[in-house]
PDB file of N, CA and C in Angstrom:
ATOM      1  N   UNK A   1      -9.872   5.723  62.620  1.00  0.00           N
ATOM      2  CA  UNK A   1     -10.406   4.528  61.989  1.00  0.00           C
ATOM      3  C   UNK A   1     -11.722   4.155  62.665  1.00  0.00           C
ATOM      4  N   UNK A   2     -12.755   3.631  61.755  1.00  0.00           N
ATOM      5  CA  UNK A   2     -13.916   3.106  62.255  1.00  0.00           C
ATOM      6  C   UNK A   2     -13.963   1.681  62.907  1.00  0.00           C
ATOM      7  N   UNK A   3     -14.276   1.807  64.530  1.00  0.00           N
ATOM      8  CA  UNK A   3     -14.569   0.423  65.307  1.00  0.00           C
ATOM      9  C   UNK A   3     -15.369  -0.874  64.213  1.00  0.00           C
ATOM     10  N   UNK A   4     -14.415  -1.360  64.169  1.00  0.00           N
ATOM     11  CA  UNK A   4     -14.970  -2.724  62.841  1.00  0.00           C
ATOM     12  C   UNK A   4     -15.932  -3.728  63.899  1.00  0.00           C
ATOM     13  N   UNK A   5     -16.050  -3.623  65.606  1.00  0.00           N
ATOM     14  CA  UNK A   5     -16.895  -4.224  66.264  1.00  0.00           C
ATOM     15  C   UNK A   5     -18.169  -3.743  65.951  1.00  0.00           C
ATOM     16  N   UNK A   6     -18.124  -2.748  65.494  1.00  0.00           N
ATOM     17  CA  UNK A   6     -19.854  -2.454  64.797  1.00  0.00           C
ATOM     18  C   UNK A   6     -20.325  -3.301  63.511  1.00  0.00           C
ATOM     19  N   UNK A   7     -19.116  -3.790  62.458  1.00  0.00           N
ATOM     20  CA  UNK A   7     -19.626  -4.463  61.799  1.00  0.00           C
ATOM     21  C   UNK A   7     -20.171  -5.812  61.797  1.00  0.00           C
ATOM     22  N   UNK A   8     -21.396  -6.080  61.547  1.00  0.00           N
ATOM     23  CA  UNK A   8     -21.952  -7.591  61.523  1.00  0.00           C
ATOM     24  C   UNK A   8     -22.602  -7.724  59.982  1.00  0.00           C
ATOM     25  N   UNK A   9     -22.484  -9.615  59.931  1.00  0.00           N
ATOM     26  CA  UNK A   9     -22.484 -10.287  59.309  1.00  0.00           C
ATOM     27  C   UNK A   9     -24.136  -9.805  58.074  1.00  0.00           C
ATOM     28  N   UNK A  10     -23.425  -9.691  56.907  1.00  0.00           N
ATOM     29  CA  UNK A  10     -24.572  -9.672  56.045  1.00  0.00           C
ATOM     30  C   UNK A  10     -25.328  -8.045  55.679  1.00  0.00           C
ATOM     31  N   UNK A  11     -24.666  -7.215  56.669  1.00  0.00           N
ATOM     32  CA  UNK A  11     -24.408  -5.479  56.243  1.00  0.00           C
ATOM     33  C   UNK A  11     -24.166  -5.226  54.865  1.00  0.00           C
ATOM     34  N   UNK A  12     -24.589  -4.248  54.527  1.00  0.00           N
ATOM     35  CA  UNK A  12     -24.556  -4.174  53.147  1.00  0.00           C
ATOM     36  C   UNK A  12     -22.912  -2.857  53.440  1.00  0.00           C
ATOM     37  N   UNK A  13     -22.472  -3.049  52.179  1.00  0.00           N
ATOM     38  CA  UNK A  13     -21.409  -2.365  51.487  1.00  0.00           C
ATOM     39  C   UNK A  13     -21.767  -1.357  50.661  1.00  0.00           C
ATOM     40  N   UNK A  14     -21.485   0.371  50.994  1.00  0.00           N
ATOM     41  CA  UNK A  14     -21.861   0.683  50.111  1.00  0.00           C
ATOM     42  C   UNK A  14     -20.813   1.953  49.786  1.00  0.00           C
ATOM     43  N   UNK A  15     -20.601   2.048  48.824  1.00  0.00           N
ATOM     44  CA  UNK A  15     -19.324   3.414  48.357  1.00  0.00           C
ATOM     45  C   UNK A  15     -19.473   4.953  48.513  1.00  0.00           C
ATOM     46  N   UNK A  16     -18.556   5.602  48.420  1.00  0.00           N
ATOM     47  CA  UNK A  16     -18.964   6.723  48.935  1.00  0.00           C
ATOM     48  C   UNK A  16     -20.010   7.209  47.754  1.00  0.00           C
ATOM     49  N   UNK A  17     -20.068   6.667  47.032  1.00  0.00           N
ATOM     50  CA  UNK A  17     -20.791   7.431  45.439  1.00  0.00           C
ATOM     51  C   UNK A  17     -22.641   6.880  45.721  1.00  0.00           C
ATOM     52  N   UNK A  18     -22.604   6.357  46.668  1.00  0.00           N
ATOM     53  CA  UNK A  18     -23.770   6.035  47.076  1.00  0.00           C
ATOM     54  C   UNK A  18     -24.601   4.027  46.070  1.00  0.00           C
ATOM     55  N   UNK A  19     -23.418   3.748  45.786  1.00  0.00           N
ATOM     56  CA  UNK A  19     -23.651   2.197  45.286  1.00  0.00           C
ATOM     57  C   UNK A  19     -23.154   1.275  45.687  1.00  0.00           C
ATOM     58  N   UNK A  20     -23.834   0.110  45.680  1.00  0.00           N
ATOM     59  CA  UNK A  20     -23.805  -1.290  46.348  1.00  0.00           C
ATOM     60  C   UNK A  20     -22.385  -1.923  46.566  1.00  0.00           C
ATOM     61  N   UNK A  21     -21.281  -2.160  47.240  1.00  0.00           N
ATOM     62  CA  UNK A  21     -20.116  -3.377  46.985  1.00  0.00           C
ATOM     63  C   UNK A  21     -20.429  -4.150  46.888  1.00  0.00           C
ATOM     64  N   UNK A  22     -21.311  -4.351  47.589  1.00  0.00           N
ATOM     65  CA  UNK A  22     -21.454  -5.928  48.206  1.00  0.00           C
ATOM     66  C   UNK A  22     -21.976  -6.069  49.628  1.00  0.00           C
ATOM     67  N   UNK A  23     -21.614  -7.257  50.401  1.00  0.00           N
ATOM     68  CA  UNK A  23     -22.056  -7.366  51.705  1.00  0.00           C
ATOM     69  C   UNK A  23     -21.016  -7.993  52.659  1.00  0.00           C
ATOM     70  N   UNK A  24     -21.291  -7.975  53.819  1.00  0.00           N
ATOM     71  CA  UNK A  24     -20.002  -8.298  54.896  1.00  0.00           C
ATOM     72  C   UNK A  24     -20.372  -9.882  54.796  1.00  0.00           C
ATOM     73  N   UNK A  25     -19.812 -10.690  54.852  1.00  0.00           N
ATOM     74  CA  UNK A  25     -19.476 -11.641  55.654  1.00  0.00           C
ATOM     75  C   UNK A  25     -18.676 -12.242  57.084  1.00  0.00           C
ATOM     76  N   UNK A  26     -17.478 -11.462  56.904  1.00  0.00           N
ATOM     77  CA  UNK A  26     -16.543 -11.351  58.115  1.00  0.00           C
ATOM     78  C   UNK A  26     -15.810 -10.268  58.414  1.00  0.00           C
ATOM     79  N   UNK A  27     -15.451 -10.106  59.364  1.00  0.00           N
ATOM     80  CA  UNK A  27     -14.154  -9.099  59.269  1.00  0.00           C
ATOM     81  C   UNK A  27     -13.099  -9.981  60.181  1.00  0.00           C
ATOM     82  N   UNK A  28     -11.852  -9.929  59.339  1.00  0.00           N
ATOM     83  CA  UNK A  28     -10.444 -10.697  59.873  1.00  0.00           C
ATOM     84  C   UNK A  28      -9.661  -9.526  59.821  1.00  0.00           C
ATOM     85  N   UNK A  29      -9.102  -9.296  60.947  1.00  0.00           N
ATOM     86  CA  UNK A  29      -8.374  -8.430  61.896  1.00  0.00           C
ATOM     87  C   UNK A  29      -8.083  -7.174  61.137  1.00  0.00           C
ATOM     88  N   UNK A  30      -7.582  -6.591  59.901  1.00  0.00           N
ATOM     89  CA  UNK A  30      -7.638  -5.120  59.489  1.00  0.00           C
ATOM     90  C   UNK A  30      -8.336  -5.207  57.957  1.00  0.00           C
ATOM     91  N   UNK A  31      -9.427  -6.030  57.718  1.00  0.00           N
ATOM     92  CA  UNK A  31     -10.168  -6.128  56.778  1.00  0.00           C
ATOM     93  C   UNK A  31     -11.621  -6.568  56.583  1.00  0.00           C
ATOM     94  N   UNK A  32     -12.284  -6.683  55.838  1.00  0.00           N
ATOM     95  CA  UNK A  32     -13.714  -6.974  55.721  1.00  0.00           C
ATOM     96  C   UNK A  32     -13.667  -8.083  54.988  1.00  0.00           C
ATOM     97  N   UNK A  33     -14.296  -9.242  55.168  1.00  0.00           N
ATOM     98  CA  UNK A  33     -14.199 -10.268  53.854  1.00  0.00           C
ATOM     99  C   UNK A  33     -15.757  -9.866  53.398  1.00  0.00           C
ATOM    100  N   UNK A  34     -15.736  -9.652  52.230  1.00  0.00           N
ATOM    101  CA  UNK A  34     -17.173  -9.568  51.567  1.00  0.00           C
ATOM    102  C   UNK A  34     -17.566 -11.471  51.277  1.00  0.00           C
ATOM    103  N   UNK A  35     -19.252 -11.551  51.342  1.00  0.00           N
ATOM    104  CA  UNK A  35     -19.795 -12.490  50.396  1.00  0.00           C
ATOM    105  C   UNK A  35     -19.987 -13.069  49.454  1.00  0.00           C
ATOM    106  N   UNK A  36     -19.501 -13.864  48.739  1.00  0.00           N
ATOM    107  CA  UNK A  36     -19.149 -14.197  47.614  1.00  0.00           C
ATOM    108  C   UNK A  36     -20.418 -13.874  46.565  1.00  0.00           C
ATOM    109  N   UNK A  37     -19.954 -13.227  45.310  1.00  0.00           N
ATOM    110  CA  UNK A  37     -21.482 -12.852  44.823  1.00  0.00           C
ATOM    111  C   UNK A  37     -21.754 -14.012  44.284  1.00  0.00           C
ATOM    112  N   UNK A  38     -21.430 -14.909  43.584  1.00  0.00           N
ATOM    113  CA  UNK A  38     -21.942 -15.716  42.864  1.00  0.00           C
ATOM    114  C   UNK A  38     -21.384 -17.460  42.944  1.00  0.00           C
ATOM    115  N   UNK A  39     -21.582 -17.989  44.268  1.00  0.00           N
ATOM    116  CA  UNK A  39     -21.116 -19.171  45.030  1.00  0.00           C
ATOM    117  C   UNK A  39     -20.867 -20.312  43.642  1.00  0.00           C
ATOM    118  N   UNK A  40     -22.047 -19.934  43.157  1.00  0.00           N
ATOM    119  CA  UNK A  40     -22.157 -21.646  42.364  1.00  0.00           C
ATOM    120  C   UNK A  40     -21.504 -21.432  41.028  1.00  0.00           C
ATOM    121  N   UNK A  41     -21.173 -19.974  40.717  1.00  0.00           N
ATOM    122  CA  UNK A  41     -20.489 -20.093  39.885  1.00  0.00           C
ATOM    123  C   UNK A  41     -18.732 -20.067  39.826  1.00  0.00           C
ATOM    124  N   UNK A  42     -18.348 -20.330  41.288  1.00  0.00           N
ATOM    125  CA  UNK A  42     -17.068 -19.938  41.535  1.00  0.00           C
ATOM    126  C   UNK A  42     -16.445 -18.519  41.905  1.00  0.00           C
ATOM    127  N   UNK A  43     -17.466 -17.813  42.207  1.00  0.00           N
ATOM    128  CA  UNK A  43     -17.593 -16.150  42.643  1.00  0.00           C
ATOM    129  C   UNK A  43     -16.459 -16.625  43.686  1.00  0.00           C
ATOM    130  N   UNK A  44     -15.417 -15.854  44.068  1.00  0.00           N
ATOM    131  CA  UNK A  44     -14.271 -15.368  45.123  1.00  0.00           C
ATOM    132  C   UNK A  44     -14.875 -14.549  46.004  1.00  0.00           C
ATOM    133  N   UNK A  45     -13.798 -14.758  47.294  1.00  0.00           N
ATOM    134  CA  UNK A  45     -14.352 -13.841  48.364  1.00  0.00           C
ATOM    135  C   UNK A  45     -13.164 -12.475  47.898  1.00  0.00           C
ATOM    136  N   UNK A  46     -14.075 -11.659  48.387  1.00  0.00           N
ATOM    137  CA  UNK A  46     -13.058  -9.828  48.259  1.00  0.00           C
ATOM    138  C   UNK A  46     -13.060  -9.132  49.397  1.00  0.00           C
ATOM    139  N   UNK A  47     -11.469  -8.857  49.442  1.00  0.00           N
ATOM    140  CA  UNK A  47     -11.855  -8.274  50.661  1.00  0.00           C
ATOM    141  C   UNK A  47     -11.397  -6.874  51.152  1.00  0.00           C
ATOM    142  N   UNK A  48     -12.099  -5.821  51.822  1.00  0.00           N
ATOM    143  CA  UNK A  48     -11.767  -4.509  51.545  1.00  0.00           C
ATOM    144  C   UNK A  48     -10.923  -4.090  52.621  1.00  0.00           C
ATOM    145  N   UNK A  49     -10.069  -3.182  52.852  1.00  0.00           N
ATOM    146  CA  UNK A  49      -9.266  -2.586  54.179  1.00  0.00           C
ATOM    147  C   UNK A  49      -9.920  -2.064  54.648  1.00  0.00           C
ATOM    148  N   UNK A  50      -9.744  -2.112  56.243  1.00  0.00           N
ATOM    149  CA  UNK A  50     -10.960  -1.654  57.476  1.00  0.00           C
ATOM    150  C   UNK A  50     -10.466   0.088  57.012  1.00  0.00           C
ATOM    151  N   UNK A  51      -8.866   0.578  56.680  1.00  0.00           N
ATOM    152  CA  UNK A  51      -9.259   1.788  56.739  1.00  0.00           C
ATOM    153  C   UNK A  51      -9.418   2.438  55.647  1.00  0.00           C
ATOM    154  N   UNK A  52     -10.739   1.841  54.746  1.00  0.00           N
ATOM    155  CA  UNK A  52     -11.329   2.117  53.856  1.00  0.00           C
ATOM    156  C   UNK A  52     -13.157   2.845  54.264  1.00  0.00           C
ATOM    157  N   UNK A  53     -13.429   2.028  55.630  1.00  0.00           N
ATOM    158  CA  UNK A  53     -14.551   2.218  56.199  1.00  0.00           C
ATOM    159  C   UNK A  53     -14.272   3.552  56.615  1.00  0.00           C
ATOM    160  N   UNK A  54     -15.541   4.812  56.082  1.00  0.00           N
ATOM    161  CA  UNK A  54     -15.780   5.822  56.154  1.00  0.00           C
ATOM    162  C   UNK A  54     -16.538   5.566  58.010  1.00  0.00           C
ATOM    163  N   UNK A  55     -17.427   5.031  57.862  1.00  0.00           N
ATOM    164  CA  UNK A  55     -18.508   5.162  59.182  1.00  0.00           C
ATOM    165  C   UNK A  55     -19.308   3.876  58.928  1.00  0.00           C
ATOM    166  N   UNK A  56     -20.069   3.261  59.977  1.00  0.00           N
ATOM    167  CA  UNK A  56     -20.711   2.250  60.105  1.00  0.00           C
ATOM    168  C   UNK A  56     -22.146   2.755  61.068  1.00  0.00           C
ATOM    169  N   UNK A  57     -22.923   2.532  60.539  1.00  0.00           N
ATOM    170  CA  UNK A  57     -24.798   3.127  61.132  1.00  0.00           C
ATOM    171  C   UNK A  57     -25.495   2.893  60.022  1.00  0.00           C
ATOM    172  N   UNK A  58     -26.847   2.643  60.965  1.00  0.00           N
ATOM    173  CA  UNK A  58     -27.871   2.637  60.198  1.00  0.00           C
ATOM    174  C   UNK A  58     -27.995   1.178  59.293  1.00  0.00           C
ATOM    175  N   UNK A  59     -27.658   0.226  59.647  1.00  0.00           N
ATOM    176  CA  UNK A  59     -27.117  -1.345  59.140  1.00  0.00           C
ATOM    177  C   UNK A  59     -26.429  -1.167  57.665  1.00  0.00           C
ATOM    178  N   UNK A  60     -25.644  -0.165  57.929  1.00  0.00           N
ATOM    179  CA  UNK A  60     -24.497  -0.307  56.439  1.00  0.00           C
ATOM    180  C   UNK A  60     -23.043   0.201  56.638  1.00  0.00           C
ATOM    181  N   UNK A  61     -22.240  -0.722  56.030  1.00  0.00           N
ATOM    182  CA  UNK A  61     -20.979  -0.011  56.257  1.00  0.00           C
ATOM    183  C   UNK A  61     -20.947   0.970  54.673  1.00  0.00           C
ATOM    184  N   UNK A  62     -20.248   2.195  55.393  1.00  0.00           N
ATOM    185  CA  UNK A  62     -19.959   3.540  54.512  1.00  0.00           C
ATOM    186  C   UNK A  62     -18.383   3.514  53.917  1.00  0.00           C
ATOM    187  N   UNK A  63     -17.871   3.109  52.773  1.00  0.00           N
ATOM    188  CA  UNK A  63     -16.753   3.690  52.726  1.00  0.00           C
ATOM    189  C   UNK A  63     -16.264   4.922  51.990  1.00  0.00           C
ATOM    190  N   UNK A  64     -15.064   5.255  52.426  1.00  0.00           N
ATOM    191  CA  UNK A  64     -14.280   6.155  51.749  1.00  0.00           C
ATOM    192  C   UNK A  64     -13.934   6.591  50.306  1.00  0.00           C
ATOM    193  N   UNK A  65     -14.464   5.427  49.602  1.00  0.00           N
ATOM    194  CA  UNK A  65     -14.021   5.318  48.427  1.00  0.00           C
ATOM    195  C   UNK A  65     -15.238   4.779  47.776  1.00  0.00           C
ATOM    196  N   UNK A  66     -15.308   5.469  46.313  1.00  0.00           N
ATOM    197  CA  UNK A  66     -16.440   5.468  45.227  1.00  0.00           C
ATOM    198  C   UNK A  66     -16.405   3.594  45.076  1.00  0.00           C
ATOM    199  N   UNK A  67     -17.608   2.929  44.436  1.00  0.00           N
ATOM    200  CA  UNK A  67     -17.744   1.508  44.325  1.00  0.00           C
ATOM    201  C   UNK A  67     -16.602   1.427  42.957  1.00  0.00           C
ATOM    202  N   UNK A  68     -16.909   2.079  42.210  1.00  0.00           N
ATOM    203  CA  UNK A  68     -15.747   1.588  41.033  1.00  0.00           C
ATOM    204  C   UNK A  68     -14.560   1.855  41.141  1.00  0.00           C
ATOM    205  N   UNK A  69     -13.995   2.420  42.117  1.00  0.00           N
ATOM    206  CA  UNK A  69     -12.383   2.648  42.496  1.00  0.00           C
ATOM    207  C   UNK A  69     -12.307   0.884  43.725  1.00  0.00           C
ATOM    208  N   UNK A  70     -12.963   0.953  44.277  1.00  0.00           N
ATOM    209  CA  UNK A  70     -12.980  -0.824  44.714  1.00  0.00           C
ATOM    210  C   UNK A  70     -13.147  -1.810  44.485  1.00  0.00           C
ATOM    211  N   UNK A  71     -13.979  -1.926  43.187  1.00  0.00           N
ATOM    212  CA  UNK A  71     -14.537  -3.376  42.224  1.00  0.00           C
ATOM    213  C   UNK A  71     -13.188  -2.921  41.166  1.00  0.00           C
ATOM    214  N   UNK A  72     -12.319  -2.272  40.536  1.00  0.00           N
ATOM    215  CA  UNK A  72     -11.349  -1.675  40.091  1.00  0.00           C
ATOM    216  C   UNK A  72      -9.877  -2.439  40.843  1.00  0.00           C
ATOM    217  N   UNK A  73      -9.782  -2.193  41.679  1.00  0.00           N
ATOM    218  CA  UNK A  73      -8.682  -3.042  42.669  1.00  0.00           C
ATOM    219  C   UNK A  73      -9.055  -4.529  42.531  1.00  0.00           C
ATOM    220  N   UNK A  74     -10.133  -5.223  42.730  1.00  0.00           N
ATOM    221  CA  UNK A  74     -10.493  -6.795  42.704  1.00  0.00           C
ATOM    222  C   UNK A  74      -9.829  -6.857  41.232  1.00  0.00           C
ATOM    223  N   UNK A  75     -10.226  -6.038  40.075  1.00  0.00           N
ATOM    224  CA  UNK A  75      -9.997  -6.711  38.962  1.00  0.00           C
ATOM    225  C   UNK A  75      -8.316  -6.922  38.516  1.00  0.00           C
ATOM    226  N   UNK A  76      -7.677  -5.571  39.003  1.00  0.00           N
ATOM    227  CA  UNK A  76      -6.224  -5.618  38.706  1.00  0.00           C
ATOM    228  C   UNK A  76      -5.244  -6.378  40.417  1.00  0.00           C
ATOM    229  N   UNK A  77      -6.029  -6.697  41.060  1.00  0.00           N
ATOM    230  CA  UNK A  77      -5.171  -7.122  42.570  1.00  0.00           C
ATOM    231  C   UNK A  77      -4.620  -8.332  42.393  1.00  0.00           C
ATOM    232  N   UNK A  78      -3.927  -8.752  43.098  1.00  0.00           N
ATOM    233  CA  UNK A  78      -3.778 -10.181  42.855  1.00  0.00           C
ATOM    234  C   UNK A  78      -4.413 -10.922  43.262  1.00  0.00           C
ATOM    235  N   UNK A  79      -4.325 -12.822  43.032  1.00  0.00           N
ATOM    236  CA  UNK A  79      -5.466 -13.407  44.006  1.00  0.00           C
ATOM    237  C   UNK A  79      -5.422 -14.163  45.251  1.00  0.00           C
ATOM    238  N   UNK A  80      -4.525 -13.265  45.340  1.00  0.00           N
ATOM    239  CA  UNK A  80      -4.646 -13.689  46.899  1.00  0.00           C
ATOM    240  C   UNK A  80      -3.807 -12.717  48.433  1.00  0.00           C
ATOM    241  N   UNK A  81      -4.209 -11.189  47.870  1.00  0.00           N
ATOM    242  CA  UNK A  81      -3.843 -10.355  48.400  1.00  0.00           C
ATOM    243  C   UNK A  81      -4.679 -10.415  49.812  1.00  0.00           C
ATOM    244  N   UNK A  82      -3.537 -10.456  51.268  1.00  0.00           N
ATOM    245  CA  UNK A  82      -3.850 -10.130  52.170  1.00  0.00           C
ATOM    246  C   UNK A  82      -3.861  -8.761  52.660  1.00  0.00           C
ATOM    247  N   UNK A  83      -2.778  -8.024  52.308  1.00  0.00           N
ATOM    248  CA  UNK A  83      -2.735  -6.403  52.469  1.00  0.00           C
ATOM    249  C   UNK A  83      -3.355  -5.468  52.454  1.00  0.00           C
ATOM    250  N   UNK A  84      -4.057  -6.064  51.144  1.00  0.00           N
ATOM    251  CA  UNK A  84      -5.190  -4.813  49.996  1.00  0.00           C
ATOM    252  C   UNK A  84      -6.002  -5.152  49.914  1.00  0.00           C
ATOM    253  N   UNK A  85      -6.857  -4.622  48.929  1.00  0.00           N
ATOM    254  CA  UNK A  85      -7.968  -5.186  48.623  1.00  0.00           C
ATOM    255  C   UNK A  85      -7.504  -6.106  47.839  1.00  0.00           C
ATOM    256  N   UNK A  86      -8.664  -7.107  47.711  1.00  0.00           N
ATOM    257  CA  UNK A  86      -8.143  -8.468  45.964  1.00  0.00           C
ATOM    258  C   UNK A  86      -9.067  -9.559  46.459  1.00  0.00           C
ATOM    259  N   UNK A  87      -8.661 -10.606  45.839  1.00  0.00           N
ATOM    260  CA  UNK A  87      -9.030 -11.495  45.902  1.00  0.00           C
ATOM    261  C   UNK A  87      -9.107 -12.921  46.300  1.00  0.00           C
ATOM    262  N   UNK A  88      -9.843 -13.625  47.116  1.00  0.00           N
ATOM    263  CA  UNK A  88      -9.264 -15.066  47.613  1.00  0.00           C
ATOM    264  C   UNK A  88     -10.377 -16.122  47.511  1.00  0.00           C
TER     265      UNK A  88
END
């Protein structure tokens, strides 16, 4: 598993397919909370499993998994999955 002490605040997210998730906001103990994309419209925080992180360098976290197999989980997760990925 990738040391999540490398991740800091505002890193970009990006899939193994080489496209955007999103961005870090936090990481709480075996997960990433992403940034809410769209605050004012009621955008949710999402949040991904640390052992989803492929590698962390170069100011981006890398994961394991293509962006639409992870924006894919937010849509069918529940909302308020701590386990998995989803939504809160």
């Amino acid at each position: 598993m990738t040391n999540t002490d490398q991740i800091k605040t505002d890193m970009p997210v990006i899939g193994s397919d080489g496209r955007s998730v999103g961005s870090v906001d936090s990481v709480e103990g075996g997960r990433i909370k992403l940034n809410r994309k769209d605050p004012q419209a009621g955008g949710v925080h999402h949040y991904i499993p640390s052992d989803w992180v492929e590698s962390v360098g170069g100011n981006e976290v890398r994961l394991n998994k293509i962006s639409g197999d992870v924006t894919a989980e937010w849509e069918e997760g529940p909302e308020d999955s701590s386990a998995q990925a989803g939504n809160a």
